[in-house]
Protein backbone atom coordinates (compact mmCIF):
# COMPACT_ATOMS: atom_id res chain seq x y z
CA UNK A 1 -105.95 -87.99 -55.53
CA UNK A 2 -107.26 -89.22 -51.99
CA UNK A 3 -107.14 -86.99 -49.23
CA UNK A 4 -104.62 -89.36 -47.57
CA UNK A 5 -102.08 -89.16 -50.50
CA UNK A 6 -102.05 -85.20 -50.52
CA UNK A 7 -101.27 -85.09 -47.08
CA UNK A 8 -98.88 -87.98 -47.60
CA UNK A 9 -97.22 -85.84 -50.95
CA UNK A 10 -97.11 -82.21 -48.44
CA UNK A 11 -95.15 -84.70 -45.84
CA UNK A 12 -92.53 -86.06 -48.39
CA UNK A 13 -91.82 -82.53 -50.30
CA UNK A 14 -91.37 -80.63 -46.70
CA UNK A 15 -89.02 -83.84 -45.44
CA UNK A 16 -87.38 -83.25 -48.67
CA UNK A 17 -87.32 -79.12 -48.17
CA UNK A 18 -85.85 -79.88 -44.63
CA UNK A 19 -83.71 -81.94 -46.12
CA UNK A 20 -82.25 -78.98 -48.41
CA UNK A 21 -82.36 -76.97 -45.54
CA UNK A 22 -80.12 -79.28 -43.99
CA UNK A 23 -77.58 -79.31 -46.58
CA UNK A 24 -77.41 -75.73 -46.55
CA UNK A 25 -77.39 -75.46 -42.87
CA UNK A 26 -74.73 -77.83 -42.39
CA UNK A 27 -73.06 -77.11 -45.20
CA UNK A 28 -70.36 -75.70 -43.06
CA UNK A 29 -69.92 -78.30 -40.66
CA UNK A 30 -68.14 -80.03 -44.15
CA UNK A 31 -65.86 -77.18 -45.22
CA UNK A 32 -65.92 -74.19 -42.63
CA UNK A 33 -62.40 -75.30 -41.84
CA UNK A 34 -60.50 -75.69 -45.23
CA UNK A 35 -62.56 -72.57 -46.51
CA UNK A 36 -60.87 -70.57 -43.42
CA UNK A 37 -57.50 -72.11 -43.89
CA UNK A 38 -57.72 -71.24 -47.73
CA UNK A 39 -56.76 -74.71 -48.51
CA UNK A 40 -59.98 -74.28 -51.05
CA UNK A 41 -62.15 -71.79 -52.55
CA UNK A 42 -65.50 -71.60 -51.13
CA UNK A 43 -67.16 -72.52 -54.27
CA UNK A 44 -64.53 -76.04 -54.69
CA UNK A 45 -65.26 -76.82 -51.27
CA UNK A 46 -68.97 -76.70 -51.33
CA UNK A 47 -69.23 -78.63 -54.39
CA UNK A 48 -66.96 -81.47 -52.97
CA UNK A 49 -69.02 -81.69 -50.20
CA UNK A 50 -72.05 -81.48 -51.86
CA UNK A 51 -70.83 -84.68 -54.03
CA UNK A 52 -69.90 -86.37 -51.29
CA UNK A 53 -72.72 -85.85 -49.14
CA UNK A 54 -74.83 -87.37 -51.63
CA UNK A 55 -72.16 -90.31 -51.57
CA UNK A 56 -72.48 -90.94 -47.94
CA UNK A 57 -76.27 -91.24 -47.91
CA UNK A 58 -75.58 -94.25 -49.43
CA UNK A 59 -73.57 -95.85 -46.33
CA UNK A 60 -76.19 -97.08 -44.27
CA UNK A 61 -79.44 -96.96 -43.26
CA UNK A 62 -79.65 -97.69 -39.44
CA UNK A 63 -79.86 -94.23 -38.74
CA UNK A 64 -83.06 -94.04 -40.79
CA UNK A 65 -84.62 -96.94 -38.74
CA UNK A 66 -83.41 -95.53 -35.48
CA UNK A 67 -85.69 -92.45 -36.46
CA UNK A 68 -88.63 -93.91 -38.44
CA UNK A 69 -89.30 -96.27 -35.47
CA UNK A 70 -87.23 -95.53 -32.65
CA UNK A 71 -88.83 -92.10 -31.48
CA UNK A 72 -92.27 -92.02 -31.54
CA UNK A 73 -94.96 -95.40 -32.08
CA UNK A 74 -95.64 -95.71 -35.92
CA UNK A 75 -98.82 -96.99 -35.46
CA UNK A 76 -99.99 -93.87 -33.60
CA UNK A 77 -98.76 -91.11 -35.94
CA UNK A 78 -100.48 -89.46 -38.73
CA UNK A 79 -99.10 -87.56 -41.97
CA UNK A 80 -99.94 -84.67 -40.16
CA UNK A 81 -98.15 -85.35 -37.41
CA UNK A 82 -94.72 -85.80 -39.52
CA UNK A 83 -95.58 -82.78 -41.86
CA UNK A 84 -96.38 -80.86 -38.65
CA UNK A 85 -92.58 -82.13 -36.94
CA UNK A 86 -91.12 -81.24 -40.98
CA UNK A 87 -92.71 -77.59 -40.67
CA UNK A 88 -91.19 -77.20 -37.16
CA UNK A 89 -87.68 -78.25 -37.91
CA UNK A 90 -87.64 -76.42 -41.01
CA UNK A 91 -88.18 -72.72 -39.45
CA UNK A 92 -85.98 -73.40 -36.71
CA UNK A 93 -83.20 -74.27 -39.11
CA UNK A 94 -83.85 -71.05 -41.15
CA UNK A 95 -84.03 -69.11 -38.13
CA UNK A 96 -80.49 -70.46 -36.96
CA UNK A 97 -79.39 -69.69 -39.94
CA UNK A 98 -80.05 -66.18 -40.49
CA UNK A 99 -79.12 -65.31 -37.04
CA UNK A 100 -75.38 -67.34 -38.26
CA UNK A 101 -75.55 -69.95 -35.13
CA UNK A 102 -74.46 -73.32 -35.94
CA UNK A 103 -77.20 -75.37 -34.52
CA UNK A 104 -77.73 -78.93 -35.02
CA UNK A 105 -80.05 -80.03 -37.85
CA UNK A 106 -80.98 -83.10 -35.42
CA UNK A 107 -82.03 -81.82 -32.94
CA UNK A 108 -84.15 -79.49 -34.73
CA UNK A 109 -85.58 -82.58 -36.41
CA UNK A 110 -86.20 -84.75 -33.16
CA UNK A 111 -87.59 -82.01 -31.50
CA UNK A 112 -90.16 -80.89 -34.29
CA UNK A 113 -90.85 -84.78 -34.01
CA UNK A 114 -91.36 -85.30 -30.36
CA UNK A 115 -93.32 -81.82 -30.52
CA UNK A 116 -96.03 -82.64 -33.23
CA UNK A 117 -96.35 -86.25 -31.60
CA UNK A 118 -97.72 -84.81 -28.23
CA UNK A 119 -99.34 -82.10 -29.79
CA UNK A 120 -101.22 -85.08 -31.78
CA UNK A 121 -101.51 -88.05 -28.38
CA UNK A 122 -99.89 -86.48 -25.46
CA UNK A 123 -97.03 -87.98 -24.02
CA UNK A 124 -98.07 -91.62 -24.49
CA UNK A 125 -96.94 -92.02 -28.18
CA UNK A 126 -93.16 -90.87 -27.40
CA UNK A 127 -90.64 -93.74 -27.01
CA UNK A 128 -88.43 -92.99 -23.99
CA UNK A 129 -86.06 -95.54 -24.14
CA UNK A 130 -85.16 -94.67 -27.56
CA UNK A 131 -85.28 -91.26 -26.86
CA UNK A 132 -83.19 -91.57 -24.36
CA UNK A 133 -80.43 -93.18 -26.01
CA UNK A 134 -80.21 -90.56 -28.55
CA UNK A 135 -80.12 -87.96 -26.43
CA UNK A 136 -77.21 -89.44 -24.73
CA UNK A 137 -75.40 -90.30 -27.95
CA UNK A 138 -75.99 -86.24 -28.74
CA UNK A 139 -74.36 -85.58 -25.48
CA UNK A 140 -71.55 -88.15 -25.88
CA UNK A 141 -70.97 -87.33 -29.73
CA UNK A 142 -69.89 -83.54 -28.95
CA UNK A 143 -67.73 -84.60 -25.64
CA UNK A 144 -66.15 -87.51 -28.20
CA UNK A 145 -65.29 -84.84 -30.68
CA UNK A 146 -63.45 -82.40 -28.06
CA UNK A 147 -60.91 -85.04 -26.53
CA UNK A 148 -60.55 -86.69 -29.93
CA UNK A 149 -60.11 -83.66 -31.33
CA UNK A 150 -57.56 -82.03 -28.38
CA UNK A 151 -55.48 -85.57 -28.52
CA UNK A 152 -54.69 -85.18 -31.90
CA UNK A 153 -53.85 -82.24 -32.18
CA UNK A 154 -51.58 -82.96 -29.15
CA UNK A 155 -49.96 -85.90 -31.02
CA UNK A 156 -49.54 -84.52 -34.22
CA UNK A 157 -47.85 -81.39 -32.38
CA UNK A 158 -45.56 -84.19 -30.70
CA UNK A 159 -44.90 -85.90 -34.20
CA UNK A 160 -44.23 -82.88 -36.41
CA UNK A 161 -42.45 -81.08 -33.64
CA UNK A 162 -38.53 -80.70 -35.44
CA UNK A 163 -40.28 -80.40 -39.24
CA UNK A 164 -40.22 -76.55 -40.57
CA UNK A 165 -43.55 -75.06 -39.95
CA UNK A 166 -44.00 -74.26 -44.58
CA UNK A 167 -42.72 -77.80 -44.76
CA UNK A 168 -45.94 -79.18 -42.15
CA UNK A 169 -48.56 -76.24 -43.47
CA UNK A 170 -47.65 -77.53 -47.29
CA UNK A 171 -48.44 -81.40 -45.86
CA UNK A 172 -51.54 -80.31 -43.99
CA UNK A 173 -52.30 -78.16 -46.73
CA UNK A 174 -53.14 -81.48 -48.93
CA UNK A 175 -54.30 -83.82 -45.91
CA UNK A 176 -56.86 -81.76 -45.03
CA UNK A 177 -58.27 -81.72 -48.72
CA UNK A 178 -58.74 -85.54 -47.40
CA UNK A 179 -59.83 -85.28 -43.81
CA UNK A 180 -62.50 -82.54 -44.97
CA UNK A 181 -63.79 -84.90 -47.58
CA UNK A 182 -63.67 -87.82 -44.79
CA UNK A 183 -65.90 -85.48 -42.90
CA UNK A 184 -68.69 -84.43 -46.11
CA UNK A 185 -69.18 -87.97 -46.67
CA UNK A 186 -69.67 -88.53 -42.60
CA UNK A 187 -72.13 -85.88 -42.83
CA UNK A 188 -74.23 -87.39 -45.76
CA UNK A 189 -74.02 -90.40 -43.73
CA UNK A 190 -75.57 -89.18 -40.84
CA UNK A 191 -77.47 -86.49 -41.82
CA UNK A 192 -79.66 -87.56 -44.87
CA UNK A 193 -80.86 -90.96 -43.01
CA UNK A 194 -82.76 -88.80 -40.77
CA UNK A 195 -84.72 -87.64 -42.74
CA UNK A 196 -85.34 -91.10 -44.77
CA UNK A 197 -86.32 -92.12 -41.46
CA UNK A 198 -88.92 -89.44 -41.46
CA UNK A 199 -90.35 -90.40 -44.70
CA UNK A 200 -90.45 -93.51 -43.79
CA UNK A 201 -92.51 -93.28 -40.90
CA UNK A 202 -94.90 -91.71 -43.34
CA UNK A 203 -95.32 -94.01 -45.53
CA UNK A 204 -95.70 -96.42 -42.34
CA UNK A 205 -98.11 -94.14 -41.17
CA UNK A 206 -100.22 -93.88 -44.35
CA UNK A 207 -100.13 -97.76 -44.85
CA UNK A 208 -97.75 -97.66 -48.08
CA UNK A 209 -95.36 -99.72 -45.98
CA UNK A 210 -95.29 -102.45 -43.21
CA UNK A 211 -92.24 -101.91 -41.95
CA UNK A 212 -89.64 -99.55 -41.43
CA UNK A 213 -86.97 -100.77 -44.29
CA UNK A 214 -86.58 -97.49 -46.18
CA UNK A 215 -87.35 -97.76 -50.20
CA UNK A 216 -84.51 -97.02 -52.55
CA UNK A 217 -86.29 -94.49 -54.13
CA UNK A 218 -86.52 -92.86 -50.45
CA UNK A 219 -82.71 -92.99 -50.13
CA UNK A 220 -82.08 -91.18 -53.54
CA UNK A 221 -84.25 -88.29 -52.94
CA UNK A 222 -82.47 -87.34 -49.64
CA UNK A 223 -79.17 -88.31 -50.75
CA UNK A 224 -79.92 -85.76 -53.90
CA UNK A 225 -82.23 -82.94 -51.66
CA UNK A 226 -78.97 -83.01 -49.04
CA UNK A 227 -76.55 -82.65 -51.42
CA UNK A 228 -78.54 -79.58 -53.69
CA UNK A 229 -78.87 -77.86 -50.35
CA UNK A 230 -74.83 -78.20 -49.25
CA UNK A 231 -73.90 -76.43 -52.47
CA UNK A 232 -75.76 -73.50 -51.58
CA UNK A 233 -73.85 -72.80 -48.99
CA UNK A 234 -74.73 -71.15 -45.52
CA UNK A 235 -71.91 -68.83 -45.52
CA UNK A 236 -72.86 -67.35 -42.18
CA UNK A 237 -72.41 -70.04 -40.45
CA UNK A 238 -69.34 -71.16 -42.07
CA UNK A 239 -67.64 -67.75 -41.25
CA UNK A 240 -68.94 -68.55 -36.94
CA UNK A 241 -67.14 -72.05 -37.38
CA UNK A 242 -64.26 -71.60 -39.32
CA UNK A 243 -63.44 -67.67 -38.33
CA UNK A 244 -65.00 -66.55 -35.16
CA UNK A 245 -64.63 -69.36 -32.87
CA UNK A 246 -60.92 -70.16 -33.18
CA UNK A 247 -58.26 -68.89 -35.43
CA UNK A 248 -57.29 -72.26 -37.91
CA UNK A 249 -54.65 -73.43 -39.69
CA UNK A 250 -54.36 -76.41 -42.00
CA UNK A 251 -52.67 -78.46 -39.43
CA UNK A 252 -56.17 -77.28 -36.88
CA UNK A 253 -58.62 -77.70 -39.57
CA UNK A 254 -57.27 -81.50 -40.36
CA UNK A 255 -57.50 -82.92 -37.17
CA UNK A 256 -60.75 -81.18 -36.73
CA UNK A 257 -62.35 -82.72 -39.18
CA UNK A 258 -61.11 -85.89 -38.58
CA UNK A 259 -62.05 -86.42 -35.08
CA UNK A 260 -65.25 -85.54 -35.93
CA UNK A 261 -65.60 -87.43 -39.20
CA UNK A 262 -64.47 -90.60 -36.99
CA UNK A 263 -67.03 -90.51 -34.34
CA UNK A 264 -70.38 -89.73 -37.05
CA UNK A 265 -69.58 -92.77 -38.60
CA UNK A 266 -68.58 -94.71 -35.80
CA UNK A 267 -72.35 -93.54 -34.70
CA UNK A 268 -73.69 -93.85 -38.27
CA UNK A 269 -73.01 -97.74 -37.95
CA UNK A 270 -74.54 -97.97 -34.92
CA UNK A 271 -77.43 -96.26 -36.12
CA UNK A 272 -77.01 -93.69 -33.52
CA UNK A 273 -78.40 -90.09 -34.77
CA UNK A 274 -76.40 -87.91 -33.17
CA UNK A 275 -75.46 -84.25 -34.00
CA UNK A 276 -72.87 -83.14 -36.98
CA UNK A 277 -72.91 -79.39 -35.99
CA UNK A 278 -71.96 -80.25 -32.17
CA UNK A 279 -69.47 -82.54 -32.99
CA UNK A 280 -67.51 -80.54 -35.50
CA UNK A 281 -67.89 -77.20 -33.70
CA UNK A 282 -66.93 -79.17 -30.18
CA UNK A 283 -63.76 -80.86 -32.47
CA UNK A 284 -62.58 -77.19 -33.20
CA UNK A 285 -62.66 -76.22 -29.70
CA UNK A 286 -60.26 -79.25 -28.86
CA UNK A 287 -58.24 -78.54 -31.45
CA UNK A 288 -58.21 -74.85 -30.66
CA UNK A 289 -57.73 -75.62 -27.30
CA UNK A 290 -54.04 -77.23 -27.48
CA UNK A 291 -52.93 -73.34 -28.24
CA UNK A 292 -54.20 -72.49 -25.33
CA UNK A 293 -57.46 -71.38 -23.36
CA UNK A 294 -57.41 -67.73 -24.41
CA UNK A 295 -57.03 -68.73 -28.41
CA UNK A 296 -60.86 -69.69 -28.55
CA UNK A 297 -63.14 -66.61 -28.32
CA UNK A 298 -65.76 -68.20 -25.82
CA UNK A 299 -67.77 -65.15 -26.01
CA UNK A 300 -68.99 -66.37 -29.25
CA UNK A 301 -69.56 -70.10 -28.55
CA UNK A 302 -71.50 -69.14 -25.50
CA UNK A 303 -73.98 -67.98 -27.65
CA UNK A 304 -73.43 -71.58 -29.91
CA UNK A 305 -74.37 -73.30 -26.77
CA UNK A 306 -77.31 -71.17 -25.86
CA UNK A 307 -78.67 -71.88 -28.98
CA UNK A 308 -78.05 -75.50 -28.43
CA UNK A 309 -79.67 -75.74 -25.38
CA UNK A 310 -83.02 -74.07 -26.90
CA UNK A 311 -83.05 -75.80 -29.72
CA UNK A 312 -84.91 -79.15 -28.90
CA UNK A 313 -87.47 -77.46 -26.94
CA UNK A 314 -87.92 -74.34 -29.50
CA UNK A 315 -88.52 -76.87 -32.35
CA UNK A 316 -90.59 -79.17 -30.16
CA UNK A 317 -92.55 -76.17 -29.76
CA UNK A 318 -92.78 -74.74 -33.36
CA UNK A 319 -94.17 -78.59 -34.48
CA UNK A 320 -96.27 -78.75 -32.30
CA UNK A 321 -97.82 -75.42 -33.65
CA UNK A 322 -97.42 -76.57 -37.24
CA UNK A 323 -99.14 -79.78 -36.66
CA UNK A 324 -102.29 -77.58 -35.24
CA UNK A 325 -102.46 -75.15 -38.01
CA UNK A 326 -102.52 -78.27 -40.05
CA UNK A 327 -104.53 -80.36 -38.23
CA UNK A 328 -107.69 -77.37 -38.41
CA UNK A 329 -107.49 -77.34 -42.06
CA UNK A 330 -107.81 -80.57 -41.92
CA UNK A 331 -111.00 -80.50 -40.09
């Protein structure tokens, strides 16, 4: 085995280990809302979305070009460079997730990206006009979720006014078995292309590819790696979302998860990566919000947001010191 191929192998098991990481990470942007409604058992509602994340990798694959070409220049990246962006994103999504806060995979992922890449050719190998547009699709996506999120609960309040409230919490009880499914799938659908994007940027890089049309074999292993890590579980996280932040109830958690499941794939066809975690957590606080003001416990999601705001740069930052450990051993 060539030099080359090693480094290429370390870049496609630690896309593949963020990837997992991912899963479990996210894992409660999927089900933190019909686990705290008790419409399922934790372990059911794992599984299910653990199924059908693994389903929804299979919906597309713009997302996957968006990131394997769209970020940084192929031509000017190295295996190192995407193993060093891997390493970052991975310890800032297992230091999120110890500390409970449910930050967005993406960003974590872009950032390690962007990070490496200077660390590697300054500034010139970044792609701002891509950059920019997913940026403002991560802004958008969470702002999308909220009033999606707050008009339906609004109108489903309106339409279900005069039923009994066991009559509407038995209906809700079974919808949102559908609308959190709606949303697993949205996640595998958005989620695991990112990181076949990554890989295949590698294999770009590494001159195993000419262009950035991702191999099927590519789309397996993330759908599978995404899906593994979503049946673990990140429990902490899935108590912040579906506990801490607002109290839910079936009728909450179904238009939640709907509003949010509607705009990733809406995004997901446009090949627009954009964050899960912000949009279901910012879908929740619409929802929550129809109560009223006082009925989400902001003291909590101010800390969600501070760790949103750090997260691109702390990730940028943590690639950009994996890629330089890397790159001396490599010397």
């Amino acid at each position: 085995m060539t030099e080359l191929s090693g480094i290429l192998l370390v870049t496609v098991v630690l896309a593949l280990l963020f990837d997992f990481s991912n899963g479990w990470h996210d894992c409660a942007n999927a089900v933190a809302t019909v686990v705290s409604t008790r419409v399922l058992s934790p372990i059911t509602a794992v599984l299910l979305a653990g199924v059908l994340n693994v389903a929804g990798a299979f919906f597309s694959t713009a997302v996957a070009k968006m990131i394997g070409g769209g970020i940084v220049f192929p031509d000017a990246i190295t295996n190192t460079v995407v193993a060093g962006a891997m390493g970052g994103a991975i310890l800032w999504n297992f230091l999120t997730l110890i500390m409970g806060l449910p930050t967005s995979s993406s960003h974590a992922l872009i950032g390690g990206l962007v990070g490496s890449a200077v660390a590697h050719g300054g500034w010139a190998v970044v792609q701002f006009n891509g950059l920019r547009k997913i940026l403002e699709a991560m802004i958008l996506s969470p702002l999308l979720g909220f009033g999606i999120g707050f008009l339906l609960m609004v109108l489903v309040s309106w339409v279900f006014f005069r039923v009994h409230r066991g009559v509407a919490t038995k209906v809700f009880s079974r919808l949102q078995i559908v609308s959190a499914s709606f949303m697993a799938f949205s996640h595998g659908a958005n989620d695991a292309q990112k990181v076949m994007g990554v890989i295949t940027l590698a294999l770009v890089a590494s001159g195993q590819l000419t262009s950035s049309e991702v191999p099927t074999w590519v789309i397996v292993a993330c759908a599978l790696a995404m899906g593994l890590g979503t049946t673990v579980g990140g429990w902490r996280i899935i108590r912040t979302l579906g506990i801490k932040m607002v109290k839910l109830e079936p009728v909450h958690g179904f238009c939640a998860e709907t509003a949010a499941a509607s705009v990733l794939l809406f995004t997901a066809h446009f090949g627009l990566p954009v964050s899960t975690t912000h949009t279901i957590t910012s879908s929740i606080l619409g929802v929550g919000s129809t109560k009223r003001l006082s009925a989400v416990r902001w003291g909590v999601t101010s800390k969600i947001f501070s760790a949103w705001v750090f997260t691109l740069p702390g990730a940028a930052l943590l690639g950009a010191g994996v890629y330089a450990l890397l790159a001396s051993f490599a010397r």
